[in-house]
Protein backbone atom coordinates (compact mmCIF):
# COMPACT_ATOMS: atom_id res chain seq x y z
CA UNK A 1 -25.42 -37.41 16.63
CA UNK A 2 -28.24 -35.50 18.33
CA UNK A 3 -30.12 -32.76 17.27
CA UNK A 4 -28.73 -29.87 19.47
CA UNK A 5 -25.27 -31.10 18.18
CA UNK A 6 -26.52 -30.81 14.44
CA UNK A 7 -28.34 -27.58 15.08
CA UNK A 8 -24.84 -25.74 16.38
CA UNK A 9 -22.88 -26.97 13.51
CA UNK A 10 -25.39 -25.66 11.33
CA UNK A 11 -25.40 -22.64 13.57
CA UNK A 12 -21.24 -22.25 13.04
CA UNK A 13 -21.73 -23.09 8.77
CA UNK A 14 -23.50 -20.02 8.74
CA UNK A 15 -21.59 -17.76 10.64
CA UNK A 16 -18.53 -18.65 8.85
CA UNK A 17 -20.80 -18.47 5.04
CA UNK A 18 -21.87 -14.37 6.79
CA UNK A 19 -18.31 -14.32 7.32
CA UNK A 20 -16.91 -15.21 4.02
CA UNK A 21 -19.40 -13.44 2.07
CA UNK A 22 -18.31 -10.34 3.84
CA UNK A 23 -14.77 -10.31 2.85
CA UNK A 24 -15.32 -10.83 -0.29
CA UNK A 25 -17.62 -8.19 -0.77
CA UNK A 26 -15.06 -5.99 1.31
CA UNK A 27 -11.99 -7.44 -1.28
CA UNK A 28 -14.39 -6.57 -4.19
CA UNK A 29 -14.86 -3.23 -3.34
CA UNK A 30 -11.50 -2.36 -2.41
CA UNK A 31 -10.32 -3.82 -5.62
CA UNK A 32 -13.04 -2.73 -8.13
CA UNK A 33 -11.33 0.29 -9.93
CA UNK A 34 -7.97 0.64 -10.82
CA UNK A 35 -8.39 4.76 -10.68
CA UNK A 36 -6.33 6.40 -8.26
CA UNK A 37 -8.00 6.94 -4.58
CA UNK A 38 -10.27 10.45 -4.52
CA UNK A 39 -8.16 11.38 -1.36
CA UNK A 40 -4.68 11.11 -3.57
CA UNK A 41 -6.78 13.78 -6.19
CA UNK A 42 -8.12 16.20 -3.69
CA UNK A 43 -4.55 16.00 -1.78
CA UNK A 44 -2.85 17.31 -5.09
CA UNK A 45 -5.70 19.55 -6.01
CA UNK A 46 -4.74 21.52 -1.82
CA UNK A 47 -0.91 21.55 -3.45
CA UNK A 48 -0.46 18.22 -0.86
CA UNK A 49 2.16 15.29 -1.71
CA UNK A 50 1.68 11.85 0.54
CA UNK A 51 5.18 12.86 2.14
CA UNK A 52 3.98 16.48 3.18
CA UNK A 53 0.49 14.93 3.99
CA UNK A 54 2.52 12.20 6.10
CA UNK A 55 4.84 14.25 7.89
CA UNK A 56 1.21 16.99 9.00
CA UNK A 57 -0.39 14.01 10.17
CA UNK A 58 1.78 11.25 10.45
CA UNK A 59 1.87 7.66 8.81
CA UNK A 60 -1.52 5.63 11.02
CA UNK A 61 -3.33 8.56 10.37
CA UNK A 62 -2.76 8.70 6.72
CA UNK A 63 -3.47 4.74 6.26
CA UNK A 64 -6.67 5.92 8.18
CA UNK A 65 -7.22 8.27 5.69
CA UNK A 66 -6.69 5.65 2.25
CA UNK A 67 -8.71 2.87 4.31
CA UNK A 68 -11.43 5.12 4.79
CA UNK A 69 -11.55 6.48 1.44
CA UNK A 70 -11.14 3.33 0.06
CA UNK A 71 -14.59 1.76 1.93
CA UNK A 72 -16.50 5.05 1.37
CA UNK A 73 -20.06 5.02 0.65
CA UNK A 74 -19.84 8.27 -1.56
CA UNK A 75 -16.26 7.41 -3.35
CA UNK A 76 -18.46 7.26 -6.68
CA UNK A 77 -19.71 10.47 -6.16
CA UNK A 78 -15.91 11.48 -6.12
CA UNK A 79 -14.56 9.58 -8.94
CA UNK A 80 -17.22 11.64 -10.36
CA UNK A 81 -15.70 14.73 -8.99
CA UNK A 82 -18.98 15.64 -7.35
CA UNK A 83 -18.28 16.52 -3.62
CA UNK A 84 -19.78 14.38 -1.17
CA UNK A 85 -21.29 16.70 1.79
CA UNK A 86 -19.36 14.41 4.57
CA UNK A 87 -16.05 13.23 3.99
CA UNK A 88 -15.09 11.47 6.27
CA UNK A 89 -11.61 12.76 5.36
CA UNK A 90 -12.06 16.36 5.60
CA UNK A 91 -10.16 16.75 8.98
CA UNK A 92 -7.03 14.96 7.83
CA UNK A 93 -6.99 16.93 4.75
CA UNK A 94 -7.48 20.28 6.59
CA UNK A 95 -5.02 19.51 8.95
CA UNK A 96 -2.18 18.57 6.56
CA UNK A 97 -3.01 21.34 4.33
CA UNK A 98 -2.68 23.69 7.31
CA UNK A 99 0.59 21.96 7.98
CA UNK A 100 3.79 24.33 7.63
CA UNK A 101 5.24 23.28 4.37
């Protein structure tokens, strides 16, 4: 074999190691607690079911809504009920909670 041939096969074994090691850190972190999502707690604390908040927004934007709480950098703050300044989800929640009932 020559050595270009060697060098892009090496090349593609670490792409595919980046790869792998980044979906299981992704699987890990969706996975990690077993406590419900902080979106599900603020929903309820606004007086919001999943149905209601479904039917204001509709279904993609609600799985929006879970994916991105679920991958948040400040979920811990939330889990510790302390109020991240930017969630992300703030404009889902503010529409469905403006949402006709």
């Amino acid at each position: 074999m020559d050595p270009v041939g060697i060098l892009i096969g090496m090349a593609w074994l670490v792409i595919g190691v980046v790869m792998l090691a980044g979906a299981v850190v992704s699987l890990r972190k969706g996975w990690s607690s077993d406590a419900p999502l902080p979106l599900f707690r603020e929903m309820k604390r606004r007086g919001l079911t999943p149905e209601r908040a479904q039917d204001a927004v509709g279904a993609t934007q609600l799985a929006s809504a879970v994916r991105r709480c679920t991958y948040c950098r400040a979920r811990p703050q939330c889990e510790r009920d302390e109020t991240p300044v930017d969630c992300p989800n703030e404009e889902v929640l503010r529409r469905a909670s403006a949402s006709p009932a």
